[in-house]
C-alpha atoms as a PDB file:
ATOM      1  CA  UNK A   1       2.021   2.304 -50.510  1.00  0.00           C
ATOM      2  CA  UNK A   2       5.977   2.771 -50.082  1.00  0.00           C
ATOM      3  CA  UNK A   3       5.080   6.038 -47.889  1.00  0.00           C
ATOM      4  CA  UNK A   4       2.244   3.666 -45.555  1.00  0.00           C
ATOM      5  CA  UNK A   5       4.423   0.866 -44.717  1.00  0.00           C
ATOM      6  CA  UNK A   6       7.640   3.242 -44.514  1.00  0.00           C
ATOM      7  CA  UNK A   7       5.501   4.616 -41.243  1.00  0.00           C
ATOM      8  CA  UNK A   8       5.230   0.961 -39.586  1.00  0.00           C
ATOM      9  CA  UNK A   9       8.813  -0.059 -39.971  1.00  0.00           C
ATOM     10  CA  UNK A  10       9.668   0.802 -36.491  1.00  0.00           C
ATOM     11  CA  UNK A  11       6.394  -0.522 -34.992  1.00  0.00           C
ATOM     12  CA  UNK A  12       7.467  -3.646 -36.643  1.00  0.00           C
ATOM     13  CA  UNK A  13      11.288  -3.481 -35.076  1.00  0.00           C
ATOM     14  CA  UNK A  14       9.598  -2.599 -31.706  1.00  0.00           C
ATOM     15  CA  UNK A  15       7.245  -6.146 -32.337  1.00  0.00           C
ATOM     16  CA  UNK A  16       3.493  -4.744 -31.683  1.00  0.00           C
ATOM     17  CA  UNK A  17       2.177  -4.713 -34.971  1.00  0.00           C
ATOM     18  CA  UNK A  18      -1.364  -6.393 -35.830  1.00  0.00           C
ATOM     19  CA  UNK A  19      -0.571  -9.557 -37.482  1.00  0.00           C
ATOM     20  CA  UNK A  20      -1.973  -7.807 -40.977  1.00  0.00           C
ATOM     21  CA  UNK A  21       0.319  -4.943 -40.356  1.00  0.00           C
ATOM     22  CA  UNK A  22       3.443  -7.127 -39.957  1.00  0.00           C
ATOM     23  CA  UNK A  23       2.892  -9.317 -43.120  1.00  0.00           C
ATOM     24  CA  UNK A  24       1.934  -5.800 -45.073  1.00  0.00           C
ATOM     25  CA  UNK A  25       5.619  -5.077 -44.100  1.00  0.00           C
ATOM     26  CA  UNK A  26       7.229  -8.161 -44.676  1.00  0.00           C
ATOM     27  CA  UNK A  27       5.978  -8.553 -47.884  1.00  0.00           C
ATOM     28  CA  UNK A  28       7.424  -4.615 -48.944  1.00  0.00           C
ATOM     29  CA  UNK A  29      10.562  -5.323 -47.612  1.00  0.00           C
ATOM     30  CA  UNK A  30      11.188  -8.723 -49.814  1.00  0.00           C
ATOM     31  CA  UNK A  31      10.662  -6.751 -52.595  1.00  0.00           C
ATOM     32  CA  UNK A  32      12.701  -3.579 -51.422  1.00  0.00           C
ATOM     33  CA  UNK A  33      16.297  -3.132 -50.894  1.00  0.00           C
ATOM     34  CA  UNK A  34      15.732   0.388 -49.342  1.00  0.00           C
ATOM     35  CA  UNK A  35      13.066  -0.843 -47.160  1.00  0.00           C
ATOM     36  CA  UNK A  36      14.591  -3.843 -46.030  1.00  0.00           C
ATOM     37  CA  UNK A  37      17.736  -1.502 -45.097  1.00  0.00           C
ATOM     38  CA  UNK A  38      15.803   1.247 -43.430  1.00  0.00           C
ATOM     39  CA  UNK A  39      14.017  -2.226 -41.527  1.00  0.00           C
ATOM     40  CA  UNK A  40      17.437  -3.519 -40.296  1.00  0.00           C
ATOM     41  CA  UNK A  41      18.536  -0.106 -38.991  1.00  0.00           C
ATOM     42  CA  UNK A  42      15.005   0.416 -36.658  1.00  0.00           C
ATOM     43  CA  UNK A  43      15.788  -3.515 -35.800  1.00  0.00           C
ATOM     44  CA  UNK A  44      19.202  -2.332 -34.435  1.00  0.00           C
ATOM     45  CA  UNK A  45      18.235   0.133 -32.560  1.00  0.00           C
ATOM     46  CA  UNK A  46      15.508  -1.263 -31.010  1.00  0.00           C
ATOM     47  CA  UNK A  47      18.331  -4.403 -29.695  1.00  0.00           C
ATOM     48  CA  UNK A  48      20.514  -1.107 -28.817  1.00  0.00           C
ATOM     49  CA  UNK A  49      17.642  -0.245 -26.448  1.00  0.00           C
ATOM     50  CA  UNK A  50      16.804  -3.411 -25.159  1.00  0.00           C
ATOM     51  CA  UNK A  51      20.226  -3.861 -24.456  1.00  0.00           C
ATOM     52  CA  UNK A  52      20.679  -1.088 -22.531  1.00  0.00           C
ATOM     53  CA  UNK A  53      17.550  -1.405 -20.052  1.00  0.00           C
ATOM     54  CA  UNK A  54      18.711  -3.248 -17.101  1.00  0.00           C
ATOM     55  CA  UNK A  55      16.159  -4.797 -15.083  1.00  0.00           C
ATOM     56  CA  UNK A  56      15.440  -3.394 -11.823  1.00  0.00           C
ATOM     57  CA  UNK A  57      14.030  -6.075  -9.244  1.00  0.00           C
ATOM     58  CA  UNK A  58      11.821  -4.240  -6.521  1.00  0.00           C
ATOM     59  CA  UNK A  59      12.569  -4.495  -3.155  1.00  0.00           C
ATOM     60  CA  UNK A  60      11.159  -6.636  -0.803  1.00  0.00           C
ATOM     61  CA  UNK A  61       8.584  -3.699   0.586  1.00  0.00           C
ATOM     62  CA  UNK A  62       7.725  -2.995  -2.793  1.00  0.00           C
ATOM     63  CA  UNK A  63       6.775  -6.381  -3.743  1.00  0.00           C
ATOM     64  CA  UNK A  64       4.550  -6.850  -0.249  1.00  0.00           C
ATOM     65  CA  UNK A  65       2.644  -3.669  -1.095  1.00  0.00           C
ATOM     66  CA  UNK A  66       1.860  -4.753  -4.569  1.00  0.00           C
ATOM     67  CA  UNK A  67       0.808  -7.952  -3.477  1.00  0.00           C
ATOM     68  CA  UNK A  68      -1.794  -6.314  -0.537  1.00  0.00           C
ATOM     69  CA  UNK A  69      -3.090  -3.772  -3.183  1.00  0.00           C
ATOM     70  CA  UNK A  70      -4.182  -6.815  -5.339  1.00  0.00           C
ATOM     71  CA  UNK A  71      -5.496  -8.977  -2.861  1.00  0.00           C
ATOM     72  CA  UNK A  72      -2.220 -10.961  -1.773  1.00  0.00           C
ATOM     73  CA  UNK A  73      -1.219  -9.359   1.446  1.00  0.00           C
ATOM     74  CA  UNK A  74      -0.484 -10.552   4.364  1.00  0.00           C
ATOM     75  CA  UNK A  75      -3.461  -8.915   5.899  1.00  0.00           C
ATOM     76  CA  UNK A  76      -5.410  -9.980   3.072  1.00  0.00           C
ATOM     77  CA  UNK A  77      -7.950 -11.538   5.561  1.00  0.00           C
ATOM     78  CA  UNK A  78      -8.941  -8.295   7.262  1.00  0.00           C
ATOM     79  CA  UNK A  79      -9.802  -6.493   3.818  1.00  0.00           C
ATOM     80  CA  UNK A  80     -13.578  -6.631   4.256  1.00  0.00           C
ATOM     81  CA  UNK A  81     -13.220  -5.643   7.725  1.00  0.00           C
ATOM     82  CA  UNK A  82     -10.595  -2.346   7.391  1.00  0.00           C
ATOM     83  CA  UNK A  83     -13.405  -1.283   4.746  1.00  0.00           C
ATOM     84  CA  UNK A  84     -16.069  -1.515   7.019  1.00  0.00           C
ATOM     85  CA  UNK A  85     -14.277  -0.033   9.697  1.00  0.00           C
ATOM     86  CA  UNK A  86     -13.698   2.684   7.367  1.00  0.00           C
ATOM     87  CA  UNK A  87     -16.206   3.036   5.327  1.00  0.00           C
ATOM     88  CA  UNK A  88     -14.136   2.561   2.084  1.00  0.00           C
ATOM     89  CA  UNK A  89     -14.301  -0.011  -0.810  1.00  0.00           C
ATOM     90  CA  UNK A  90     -12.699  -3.487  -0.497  1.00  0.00           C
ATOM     91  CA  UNK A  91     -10.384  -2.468  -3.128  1.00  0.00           C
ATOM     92  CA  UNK A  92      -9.190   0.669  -1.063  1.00  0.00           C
ATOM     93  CA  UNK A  93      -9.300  -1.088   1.956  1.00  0.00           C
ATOM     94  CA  UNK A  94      -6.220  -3.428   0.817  1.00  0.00           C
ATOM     95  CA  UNK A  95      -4.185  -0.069  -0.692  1.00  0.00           C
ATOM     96  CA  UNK A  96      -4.880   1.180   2.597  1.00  0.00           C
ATOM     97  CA  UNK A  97      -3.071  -1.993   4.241  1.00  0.00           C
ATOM     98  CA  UNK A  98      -0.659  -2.185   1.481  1.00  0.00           C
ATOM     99  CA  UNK A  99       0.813   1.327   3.425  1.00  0.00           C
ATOM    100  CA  UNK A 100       2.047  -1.256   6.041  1.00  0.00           C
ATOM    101  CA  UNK A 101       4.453  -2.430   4.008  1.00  0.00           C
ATOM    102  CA  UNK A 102       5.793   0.962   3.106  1.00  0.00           C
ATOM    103  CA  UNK A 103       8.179   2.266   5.756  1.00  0.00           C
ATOM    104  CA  UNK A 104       7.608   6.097   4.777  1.00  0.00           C
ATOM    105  CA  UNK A 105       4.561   5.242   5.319  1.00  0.00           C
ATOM    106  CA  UNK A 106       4.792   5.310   9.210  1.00  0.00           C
ATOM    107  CA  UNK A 107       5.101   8.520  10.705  1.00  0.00           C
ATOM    108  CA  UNK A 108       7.356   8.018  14.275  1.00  0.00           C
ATOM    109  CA  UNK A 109       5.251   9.781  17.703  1.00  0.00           C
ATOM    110  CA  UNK A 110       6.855   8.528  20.639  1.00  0.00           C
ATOM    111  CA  UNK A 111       9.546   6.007  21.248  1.00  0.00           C
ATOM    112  CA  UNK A 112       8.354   3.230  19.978  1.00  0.00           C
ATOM    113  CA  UNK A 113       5.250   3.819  19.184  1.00  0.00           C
ATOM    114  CA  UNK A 114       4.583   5.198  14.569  1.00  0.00           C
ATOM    115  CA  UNK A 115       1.548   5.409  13.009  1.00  0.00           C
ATOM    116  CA  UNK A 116       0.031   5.230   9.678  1.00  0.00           C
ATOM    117  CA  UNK A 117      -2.801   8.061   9.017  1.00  0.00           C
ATOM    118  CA  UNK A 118      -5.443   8.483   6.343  1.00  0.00           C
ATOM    119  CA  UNK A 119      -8.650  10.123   5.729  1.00  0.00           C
ATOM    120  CA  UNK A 120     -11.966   7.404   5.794  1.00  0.00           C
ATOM    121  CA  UNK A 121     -14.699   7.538   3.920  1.00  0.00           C
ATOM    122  CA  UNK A 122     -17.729   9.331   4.215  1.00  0.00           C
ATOM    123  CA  UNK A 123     -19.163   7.502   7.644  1.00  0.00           C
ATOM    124  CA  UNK A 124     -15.491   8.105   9.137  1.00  0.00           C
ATOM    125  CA  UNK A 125     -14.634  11.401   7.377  1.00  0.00           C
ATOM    126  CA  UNK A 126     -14.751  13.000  11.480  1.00  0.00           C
ATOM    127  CA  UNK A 127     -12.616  10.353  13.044  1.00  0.00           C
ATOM    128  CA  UNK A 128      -8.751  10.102  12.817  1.00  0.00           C
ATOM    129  CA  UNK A 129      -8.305   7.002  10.939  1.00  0.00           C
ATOM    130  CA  UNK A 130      -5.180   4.831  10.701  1.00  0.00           C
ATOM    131  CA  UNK A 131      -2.929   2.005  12.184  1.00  0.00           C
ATOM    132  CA  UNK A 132      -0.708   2.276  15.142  1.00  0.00           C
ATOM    133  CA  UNK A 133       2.151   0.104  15.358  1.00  0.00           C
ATOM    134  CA  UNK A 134       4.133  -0.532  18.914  1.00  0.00           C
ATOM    135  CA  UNK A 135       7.547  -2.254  18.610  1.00  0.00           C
ATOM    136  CA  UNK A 136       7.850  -5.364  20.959  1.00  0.00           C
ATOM    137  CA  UNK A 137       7.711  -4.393  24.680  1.00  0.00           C
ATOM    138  CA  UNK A 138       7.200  -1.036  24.473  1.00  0.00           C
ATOM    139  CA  UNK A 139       4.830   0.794  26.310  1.00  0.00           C
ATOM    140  CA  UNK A 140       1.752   3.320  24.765  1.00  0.00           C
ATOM    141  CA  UNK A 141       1.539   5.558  27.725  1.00  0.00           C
ATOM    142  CA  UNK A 142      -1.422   6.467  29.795  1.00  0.00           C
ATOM    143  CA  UNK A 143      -4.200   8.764  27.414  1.00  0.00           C
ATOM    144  CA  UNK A 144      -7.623   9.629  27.256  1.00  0.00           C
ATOM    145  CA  UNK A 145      -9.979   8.685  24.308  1.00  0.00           C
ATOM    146  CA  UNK A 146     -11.799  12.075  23.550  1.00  0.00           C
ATOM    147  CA  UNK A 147     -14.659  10.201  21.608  1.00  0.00           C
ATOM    148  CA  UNK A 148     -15.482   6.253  20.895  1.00  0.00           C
ATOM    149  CA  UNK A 149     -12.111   4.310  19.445  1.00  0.00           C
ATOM    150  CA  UNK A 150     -13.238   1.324  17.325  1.00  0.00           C
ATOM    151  CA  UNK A 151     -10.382  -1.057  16.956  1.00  0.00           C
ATOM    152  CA  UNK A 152      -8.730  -4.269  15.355  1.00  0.00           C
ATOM    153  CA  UNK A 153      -5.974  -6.360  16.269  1.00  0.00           C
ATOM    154  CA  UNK A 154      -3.802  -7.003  12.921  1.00  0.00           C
ATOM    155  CA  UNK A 155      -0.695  -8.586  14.418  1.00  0.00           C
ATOM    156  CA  UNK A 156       0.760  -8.580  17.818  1.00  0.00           C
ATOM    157  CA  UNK A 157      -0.136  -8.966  21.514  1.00  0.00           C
ATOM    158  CA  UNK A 158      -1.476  -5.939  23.460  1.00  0.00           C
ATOM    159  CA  UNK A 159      -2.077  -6.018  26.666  1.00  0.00           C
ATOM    160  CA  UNK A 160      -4.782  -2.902  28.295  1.00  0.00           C
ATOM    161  CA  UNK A 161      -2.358  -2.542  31.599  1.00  0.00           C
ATOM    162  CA  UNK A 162      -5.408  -0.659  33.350  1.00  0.00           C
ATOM    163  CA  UNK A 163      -8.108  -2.786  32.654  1.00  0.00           C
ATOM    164  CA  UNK A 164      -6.133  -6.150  32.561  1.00  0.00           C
ATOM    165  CA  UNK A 165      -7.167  -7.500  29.268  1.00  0.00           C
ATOM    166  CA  UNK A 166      -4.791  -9.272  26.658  1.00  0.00           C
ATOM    167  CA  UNK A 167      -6.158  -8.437  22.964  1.00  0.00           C
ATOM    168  CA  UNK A 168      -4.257 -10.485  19.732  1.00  0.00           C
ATOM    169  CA  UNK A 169      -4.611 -11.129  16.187  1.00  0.00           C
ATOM    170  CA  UNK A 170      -8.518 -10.347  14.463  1.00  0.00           C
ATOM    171  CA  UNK A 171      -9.946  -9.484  17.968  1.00  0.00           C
ATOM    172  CA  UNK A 172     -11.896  -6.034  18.154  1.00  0.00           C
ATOM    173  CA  UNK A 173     -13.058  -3.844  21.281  1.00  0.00           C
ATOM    174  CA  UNK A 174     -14.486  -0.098  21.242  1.00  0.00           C
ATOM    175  CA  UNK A 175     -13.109   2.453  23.934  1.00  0.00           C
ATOM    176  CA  UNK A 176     -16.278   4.890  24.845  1.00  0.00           C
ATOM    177  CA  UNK A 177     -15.440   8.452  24.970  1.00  0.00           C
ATOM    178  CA  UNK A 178     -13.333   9.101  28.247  1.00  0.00           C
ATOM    179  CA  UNK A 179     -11.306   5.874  28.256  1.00  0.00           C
ATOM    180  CA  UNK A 180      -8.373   6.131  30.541  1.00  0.00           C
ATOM    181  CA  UNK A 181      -5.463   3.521  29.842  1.00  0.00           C
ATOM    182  CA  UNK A 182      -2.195   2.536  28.888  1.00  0.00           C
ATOM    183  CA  UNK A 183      -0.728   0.274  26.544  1.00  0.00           C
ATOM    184  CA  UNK A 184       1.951  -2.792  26.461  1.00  0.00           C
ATOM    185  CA  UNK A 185       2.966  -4.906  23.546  1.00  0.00           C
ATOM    186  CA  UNK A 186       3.856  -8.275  24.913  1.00  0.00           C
ATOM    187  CA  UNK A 187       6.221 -11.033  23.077  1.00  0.00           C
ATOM    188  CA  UNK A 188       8.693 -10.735  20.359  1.00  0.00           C
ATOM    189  CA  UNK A 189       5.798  -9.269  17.468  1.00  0.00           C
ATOM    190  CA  UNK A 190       5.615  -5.559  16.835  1.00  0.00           C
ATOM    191  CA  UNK A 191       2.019  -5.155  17.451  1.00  0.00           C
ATOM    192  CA  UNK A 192      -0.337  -3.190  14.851  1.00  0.00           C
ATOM    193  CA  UNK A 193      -3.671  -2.654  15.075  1.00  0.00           C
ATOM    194  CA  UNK A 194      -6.182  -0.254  12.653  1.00  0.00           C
ATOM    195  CA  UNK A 195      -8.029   2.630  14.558  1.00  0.00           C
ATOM    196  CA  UNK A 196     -10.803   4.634  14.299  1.00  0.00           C
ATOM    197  CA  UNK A 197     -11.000   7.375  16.956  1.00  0.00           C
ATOM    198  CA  UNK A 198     -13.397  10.072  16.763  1.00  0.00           C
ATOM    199  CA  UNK A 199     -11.545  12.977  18.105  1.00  0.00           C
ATOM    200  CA  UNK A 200      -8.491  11.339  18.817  1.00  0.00           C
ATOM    201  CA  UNK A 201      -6.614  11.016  21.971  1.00  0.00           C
ATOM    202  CA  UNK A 202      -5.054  12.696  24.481  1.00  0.00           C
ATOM    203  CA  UNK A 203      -1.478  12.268  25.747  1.00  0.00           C
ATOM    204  CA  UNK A 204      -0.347  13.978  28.817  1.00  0.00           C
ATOM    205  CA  UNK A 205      -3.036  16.418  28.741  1.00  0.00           C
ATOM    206  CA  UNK A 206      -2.195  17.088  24.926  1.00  0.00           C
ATOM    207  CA  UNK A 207      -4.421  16.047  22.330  1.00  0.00           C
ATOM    208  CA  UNK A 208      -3.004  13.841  19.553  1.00  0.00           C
ATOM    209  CA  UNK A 209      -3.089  14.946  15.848  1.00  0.00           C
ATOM    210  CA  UNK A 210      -1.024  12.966  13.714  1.00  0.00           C
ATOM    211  CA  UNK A 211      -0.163  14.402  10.152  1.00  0.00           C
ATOM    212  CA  UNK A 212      -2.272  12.505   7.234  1.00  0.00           C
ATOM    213  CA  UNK A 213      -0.771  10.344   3.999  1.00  0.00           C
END
């Protein structure tokens, strides 16, 4: 018996013990010097440990992505939508906007224009999928959609310079295939929006293939 609850002593010290377990032990060490000794030494230890373990708080990008990947983001109400849009579940839908929040996450193009790419699922495994930010008054130049571009405002004011039309927050349009036009975010707000572009664009007579998270 000495040998079975010599084994548990430091699961005891450590605390996570079954509530049988811990009275087993506590009942062998009241009626064993040796045990009781080799009990306070794992009990030191384990304070020694805890001692040492400084907590780490998470930064403030950590904490936003955590709280999109459960359902708490700030984006929260477009879930359902970004897993439509790319054929994903609701659940990957909100990691996928949870990759806002991480600046690593956004991979620069032009000035002031990054993006955020992924693969989609099945429905949107041909199109490059992903979200586009634009930093407040800057200027997506003048491309060429080389299929249909299925898009949602997520924050921000964009305004389509060639076709005159001011797009914000939750609204959605589709570019057909050979769209010509140019870009301006308006106001203070970077503006993001989430894309789905078969083929992807063209810039300048170059087509536009960002790298993928």
């Amino acid at each position: 018996m000495t040998g079975n609850v010599r084994e548990l002593l430091p699961l005891y010290a450590l605390g996570i013990l079954e509530s049988d377990e811990a009275t087993l032990v506590e009942r062998a060490v009241a009626n064993d010097a040796a045990l009781a000794a080799e009990l306070a030494s794992y009990q030191h230890t384990a304070g020694a440990i805890g001692d040492a373990i400084q907590p780490v708080a998470p930064s403030p990008e950590v904490k936003l992505r955590l709280f999109a990947t459960v359902g708490g983001g700030r984006f929260e109400a477009f879930s359902a939508r970004m897993a439509t849009l790319f054929d994903v579940t609701v659940e990957r839908a909100r990691e996928l906007l949870g990759l806002i929040e991480r600046p690593a996450s956004w991979l620069p193009q032009i000035p002031g224009i990054s993006l955020v790419h992924f693969d989609g699922g099945p429905a949107a495994a041909a199109a490059d999928c992903g979200f586009v930010r634009i930093t407040a008054g800057a200027v997506f130049p003048p491309h060429t959609h080389l299929g249909e571009e299925a898009v949602t405002i997520l924050s921000g004011r964009i305004h389509d310079v060639t076709n005159d039309r001011m797009i914000g927050p939750g609204d959605d349009y589709v570019q057909p295939e050979g769209t010509n036009h140019y870009l301006v975010c308006v106001g203070d707000e970077d503006c993001i929006f989430a894309s789905r572009a078969m083929n992807g664009i063209a810039v300048g007579g170059s087509r536009v293939r960002p790298t993928k998270n």
